[in-house]
N, C-alpha and C. Protein backbone atom coordinates (compact mmCIF):
# COMPACT_ATOMS: atom_id res chain seq x y z
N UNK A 1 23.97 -7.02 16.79
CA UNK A 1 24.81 -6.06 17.47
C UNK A 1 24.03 -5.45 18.62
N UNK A 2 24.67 -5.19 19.93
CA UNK A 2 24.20 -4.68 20.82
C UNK A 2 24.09 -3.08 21.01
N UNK A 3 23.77 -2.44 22.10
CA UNK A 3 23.80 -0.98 22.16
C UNK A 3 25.12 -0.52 21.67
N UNK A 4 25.96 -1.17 23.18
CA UNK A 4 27.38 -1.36 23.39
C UNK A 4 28.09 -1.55 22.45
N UNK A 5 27.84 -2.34 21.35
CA UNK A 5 28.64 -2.57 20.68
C UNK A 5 28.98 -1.43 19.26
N UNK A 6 27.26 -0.88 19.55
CA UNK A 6 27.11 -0.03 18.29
C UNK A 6 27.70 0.86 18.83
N UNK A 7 28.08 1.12 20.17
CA UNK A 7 28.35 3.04 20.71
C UNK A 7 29.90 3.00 20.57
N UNK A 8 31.17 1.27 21.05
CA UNK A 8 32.22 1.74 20.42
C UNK A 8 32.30 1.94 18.95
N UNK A 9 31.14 0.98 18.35
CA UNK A 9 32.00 1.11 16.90
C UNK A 9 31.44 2.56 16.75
N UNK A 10 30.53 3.16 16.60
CA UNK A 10 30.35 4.22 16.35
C UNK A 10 31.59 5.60 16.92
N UNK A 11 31.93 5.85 18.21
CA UNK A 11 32.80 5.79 18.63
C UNK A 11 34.28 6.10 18.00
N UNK A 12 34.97 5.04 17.94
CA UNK A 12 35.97 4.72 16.89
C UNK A 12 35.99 4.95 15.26
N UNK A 13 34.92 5.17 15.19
CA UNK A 13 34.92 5.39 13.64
C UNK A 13 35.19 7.04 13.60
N UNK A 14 34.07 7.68 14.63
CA UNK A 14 34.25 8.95 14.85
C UNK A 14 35.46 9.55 15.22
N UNK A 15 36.39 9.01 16.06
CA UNK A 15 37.75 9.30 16.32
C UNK A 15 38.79 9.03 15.33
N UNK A 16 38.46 7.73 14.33
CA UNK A 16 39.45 7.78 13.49
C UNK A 16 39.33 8.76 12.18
N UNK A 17 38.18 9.22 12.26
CA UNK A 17 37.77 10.16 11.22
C UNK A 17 38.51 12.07 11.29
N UNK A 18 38.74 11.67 12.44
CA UNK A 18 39.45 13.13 13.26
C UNK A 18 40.68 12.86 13.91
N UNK A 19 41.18 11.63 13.78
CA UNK A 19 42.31 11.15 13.38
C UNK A 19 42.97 11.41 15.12
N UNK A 20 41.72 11.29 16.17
CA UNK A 20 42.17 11.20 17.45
C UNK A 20 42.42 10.36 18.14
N UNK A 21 42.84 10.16 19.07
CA UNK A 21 43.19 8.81 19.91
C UNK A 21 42.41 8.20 20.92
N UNK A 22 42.28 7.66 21.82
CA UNK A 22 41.87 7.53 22.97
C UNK A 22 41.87 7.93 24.21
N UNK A 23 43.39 8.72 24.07
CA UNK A 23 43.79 9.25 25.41
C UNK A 23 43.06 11.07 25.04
N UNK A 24 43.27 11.10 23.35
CA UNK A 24 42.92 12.78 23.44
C UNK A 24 40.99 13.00 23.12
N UNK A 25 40.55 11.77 22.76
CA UNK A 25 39.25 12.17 23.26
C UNK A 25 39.02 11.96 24.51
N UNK A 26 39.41 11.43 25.73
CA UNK A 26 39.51 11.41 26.85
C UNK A 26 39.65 12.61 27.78
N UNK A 27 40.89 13.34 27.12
CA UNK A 27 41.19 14.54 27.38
C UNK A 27 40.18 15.79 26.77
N UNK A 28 39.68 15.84 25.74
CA UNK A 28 39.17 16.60 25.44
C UNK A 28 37.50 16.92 25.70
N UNK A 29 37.59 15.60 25.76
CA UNK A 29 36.08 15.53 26.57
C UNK A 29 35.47 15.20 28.59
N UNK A 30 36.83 15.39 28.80
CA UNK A 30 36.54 15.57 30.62
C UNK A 30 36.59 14.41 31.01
N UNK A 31 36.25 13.45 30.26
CA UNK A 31 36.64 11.82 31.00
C UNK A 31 37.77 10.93 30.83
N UNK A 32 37.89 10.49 32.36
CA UNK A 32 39.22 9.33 32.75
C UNK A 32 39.42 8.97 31.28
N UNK A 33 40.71 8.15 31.43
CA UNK A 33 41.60 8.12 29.98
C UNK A 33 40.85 6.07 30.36
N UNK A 34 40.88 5.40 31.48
CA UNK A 34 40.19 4.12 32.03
C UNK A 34 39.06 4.42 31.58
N UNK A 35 37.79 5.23 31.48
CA UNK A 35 36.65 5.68 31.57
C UNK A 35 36.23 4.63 30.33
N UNK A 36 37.20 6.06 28.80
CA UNK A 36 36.87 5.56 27.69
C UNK A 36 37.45 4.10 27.36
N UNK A 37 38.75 4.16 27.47
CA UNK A 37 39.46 2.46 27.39
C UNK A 37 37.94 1.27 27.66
N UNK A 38 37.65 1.55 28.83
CA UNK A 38 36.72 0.79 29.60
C UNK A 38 35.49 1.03 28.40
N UNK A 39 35.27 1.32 28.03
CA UNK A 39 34.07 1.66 26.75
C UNK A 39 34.60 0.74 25.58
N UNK A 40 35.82 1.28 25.24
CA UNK A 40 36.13 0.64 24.21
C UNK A 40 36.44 -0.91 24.40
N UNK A 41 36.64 -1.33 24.95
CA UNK A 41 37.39 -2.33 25.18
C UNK A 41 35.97 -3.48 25.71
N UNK A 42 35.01 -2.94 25.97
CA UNK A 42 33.76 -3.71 26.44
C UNK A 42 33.75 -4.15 27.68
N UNK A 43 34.38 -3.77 28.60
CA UNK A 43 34.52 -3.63 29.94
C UNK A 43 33.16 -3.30 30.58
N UNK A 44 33.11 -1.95 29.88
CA UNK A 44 31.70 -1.49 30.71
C UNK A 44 30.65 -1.81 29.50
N UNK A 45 29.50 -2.10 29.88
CA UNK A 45 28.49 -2.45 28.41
C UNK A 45 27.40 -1.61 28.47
N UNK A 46 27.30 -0.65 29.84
CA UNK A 46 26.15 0.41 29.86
C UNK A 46 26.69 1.31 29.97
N UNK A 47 27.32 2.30 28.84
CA UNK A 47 27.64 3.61 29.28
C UNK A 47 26.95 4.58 29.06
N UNK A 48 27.12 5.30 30.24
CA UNK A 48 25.81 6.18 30.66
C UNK A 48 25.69 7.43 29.60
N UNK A 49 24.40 8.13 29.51
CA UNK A 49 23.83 9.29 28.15
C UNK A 49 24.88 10.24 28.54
N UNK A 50 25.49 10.49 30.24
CA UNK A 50 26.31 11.74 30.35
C UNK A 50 27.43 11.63 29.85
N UNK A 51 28.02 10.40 29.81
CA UNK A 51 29.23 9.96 29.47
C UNK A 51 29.27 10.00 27.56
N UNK A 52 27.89 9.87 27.38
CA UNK A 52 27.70 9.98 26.05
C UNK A 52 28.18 11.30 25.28
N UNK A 53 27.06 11.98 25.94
CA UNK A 53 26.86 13.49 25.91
C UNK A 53 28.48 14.62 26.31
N UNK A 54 29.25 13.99 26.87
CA UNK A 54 30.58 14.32 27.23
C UNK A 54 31.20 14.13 25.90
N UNK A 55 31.13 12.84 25.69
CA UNK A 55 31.65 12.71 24.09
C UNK A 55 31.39 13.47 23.36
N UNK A 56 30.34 13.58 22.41
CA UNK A 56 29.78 14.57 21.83
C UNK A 56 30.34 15.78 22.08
N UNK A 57 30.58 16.95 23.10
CA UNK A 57 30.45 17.54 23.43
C UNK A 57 32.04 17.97 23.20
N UNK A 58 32.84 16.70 23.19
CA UNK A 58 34.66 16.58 22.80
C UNK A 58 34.60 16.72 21.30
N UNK A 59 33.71 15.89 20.79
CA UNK A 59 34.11 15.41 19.47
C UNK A 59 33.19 17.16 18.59
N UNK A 60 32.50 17.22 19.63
CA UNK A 60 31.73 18.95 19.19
C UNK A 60 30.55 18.43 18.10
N UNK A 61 30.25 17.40 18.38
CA UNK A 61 28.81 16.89 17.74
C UNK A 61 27.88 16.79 18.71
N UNK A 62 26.77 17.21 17.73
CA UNK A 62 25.54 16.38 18.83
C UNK A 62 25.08 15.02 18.97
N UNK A 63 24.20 15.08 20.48
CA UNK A 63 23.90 13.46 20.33
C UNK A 63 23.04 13.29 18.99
N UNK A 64 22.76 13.85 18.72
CA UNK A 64 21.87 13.07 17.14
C UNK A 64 22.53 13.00 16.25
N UNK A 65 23.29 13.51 15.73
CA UNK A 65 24.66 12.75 14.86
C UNK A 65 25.27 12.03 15.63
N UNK A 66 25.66 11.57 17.09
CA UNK A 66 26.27 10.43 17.30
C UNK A 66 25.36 9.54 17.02
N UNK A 67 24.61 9.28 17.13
CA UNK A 67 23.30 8.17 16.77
C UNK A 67 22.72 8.11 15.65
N UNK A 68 22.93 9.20 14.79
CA UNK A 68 22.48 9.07 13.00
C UNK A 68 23.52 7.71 12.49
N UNK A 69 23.48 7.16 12.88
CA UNK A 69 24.29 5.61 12.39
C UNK A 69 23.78 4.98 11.92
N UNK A 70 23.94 4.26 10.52
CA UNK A 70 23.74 2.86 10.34
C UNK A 70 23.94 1.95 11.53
N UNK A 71 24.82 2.03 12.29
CA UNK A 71 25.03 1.25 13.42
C UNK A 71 24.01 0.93 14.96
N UNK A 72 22.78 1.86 14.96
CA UNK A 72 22.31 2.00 15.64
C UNK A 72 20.86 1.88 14.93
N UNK A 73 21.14 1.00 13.79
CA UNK A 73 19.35 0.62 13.40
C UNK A 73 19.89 -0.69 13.01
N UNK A 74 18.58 -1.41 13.29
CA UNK A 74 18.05 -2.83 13.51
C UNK A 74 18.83 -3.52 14.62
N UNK A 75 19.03 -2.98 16.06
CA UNK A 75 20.08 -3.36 17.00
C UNK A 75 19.02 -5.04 17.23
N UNK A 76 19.50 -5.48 17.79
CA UNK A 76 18.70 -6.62 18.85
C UNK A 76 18.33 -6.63 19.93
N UNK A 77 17.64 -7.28 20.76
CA UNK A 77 17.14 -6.92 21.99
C UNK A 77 18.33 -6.87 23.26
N UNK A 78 18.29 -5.86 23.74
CA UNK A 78 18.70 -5.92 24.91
C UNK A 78 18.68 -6.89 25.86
N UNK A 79 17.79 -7.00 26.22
CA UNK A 79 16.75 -8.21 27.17
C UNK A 79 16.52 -9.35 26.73
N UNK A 80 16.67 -10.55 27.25
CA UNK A 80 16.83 -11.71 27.00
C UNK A 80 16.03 -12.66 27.56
């Protein structure tokens, strides 16, 4: 699994847990409703710490619980 891949699933798990959507973490966290789609959807594969940190900041967690994941240990290399 990649960064990317760990940040939607992580992501989505977090939204379905709070039983939000796409358009209302979008809304609630200051970014384009395309922004997140584009995240989720693997469009974009580097999304940036602010864009991160925006999240968080919707979902009212910190970045270290977004990243306390199983999903974000033993990733694979980036670089190829």
């Amino acid at each position: 699994m990649t960064i990317a891949e760990a940040t939607v699933k992580r992501l989505l798990e977090l939204c379905s847990e709070r039983n939000i959507t796409i358009n209302k973490i979008s809304n609630i966290s200051g970014i384009t409703q395309s922004t997140v789609s584009d995240i989720v959807n693997g469009t974009t594969t580097n999304t940036g710490i602010v864009t991160i940190k925006k999240l968080c900041d919707g979902l009212e967690i910190s970045m270290e619980e977004f990243f306390h994941d199983s999903s974000f240990e033993n990733l694979g290399p980036e670089v190829k």
